[in-house]
C-alpha atoms as a PDB file:
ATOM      1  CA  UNK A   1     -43.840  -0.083 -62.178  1.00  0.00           C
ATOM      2  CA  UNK A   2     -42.380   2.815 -63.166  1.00  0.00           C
ATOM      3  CA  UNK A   3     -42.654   5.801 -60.723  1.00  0.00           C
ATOM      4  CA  UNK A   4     -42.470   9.446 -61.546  1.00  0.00           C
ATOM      5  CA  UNK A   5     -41.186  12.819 -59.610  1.00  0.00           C
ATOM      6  CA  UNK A   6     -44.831  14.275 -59.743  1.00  0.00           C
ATOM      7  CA  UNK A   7     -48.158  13.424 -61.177  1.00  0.00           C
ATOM      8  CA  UNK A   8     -47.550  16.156 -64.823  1.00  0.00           C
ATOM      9  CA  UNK A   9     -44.215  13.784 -65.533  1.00  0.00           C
ATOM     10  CA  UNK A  10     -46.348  10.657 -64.676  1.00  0.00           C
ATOM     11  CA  UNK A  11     -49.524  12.165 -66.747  1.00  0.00           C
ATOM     12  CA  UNK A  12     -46.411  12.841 -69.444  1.00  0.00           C
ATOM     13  CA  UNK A  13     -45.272   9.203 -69.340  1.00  0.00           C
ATOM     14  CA  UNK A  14     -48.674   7.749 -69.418  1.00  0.00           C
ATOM     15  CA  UNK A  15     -49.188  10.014 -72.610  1.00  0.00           C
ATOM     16  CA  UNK A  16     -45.686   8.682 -74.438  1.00  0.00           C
ATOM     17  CA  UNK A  17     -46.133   4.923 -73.412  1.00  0.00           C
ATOM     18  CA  UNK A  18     -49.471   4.311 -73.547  1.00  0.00           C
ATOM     19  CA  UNK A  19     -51.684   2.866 -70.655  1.00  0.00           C
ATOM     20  CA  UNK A  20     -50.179  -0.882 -70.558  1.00  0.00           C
ATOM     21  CA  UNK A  21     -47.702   0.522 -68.155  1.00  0.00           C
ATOM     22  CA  UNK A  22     -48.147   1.200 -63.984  1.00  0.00           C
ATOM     23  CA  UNK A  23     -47.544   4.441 -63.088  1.00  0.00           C
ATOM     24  CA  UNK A  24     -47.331   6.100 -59.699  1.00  0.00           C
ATOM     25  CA  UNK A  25     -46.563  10.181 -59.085  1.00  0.00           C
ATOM     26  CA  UNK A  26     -46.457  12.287 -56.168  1.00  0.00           C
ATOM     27  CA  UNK A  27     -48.524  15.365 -55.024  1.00  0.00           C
ATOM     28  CA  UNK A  28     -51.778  14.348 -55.892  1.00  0.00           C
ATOM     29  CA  UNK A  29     -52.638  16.933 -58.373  1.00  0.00           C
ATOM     30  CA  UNK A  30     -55.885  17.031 -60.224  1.00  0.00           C
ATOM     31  CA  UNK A  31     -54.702  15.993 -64.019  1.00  0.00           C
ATOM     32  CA  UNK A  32     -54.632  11.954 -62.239  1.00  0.00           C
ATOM     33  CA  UNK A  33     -58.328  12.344 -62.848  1.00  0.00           C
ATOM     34  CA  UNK A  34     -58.413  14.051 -66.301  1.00  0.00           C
ATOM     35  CA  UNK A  35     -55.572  10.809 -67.700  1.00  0.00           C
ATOM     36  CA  UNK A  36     -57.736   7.729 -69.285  1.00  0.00           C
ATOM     37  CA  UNK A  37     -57.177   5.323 -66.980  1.00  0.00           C
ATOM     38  CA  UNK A  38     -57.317   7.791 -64.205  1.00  0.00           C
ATOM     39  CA  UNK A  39     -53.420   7.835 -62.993  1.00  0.00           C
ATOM     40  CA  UNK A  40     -52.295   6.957 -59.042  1.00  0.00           C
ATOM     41  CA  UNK A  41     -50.275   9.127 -57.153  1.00  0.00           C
ATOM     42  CA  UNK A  42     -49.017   9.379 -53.530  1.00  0.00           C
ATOM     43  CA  UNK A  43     -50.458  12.428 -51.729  1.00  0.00           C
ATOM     44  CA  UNK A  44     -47.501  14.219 -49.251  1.00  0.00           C
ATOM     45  CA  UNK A  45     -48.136  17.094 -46.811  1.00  0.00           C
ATOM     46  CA  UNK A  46     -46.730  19.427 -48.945  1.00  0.00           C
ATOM     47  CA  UNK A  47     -48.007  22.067 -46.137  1.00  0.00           C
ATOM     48  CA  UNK A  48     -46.669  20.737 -43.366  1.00  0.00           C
ATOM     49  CA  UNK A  49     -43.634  20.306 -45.314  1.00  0.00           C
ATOM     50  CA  UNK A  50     -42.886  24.114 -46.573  1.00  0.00           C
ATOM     51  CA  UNK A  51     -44.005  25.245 -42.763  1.00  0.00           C
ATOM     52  CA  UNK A  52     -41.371  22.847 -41.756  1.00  0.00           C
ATOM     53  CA  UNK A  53     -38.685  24.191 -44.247  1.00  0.00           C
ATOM     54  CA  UNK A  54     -39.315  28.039 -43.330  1.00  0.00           C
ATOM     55  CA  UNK A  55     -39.352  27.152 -40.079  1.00  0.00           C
ATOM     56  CA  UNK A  56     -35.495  25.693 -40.438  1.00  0.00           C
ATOM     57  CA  UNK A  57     -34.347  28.754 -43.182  1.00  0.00           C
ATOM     58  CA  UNK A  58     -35.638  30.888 -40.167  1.00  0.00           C
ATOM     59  CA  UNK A  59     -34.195  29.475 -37.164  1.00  0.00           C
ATOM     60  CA  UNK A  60     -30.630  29.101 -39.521  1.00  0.00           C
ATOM     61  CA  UNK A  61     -30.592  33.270 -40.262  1.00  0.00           C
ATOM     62  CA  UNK A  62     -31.203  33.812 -36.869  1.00  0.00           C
ATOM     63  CA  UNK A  63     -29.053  31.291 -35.137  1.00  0.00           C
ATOM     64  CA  UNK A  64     -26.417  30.635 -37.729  1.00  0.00           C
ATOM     65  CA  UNK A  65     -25.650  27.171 -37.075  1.00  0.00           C
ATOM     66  CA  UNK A  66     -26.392  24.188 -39.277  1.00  0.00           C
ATOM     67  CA  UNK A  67     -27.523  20.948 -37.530  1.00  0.00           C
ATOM     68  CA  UNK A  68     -28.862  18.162 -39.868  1.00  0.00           C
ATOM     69  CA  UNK A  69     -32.410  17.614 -39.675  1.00  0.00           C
ATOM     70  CA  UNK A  70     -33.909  14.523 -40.697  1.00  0.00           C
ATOM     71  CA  UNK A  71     -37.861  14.249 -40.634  1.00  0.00           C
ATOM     72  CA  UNK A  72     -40.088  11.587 -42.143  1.00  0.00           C
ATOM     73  CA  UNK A  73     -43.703  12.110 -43.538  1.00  0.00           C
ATOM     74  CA  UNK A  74     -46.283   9.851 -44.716  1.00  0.00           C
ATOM     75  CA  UNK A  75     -47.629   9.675 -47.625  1.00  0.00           C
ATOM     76  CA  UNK A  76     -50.991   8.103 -48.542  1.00  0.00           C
ATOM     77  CA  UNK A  77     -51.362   6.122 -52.079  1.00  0.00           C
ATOM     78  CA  UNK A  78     -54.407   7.533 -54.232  1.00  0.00           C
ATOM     79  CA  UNK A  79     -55.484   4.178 -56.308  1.00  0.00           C
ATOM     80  CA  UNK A  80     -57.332   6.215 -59.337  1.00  0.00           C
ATOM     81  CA  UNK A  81     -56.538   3.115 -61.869  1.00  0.00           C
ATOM     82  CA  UNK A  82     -56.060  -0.685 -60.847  1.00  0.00           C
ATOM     83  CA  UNK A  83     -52.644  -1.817 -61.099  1.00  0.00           C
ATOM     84  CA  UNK A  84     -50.821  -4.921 -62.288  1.00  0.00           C
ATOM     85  CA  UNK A  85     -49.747  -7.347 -59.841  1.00  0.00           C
END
């Protein structure tokens, strides 16, 4: 299984090594439906996660203190193509 930074590398990957390899990106993006076999990704809330980002840049400019913040998000797997097991 080899899993890429976003589904263009993955589609990239899958172009280079041929299809006799599992491949998983992230984002979702339209070209996992264009690749023969179809390519799987993991959709993020890439939304929710720029609001959440501008949210923090904003608060920091006004307040100028730096806390760590540490949020999770799900992710859901798009199966476009089979995979090994």
């Amino acid at each position: 299984m080899v899993y890429a930074g976003n589904d263009y590398v993955s589609a990239g990957i899958q172009s280079v090594l041929g299809q006799n390899i599992d491949l998983i990106g992230i984002d979702n993006q339209d070209i996992c439906l264009v690749t023969s076999p179809p390519l799987n990704s993991i959709a993020i809330p890439i939304d929710q996660m720029a609001k959440d980002a501008s949210g923090f840049l904003i608060h920091h400019l006004k307040d100028k203190t730096v806390r760590p913040i540490h949020k999770i998000y799900s992710g859901i797997i798009t199966e476009n193509k089979i995979m090994k097991k």
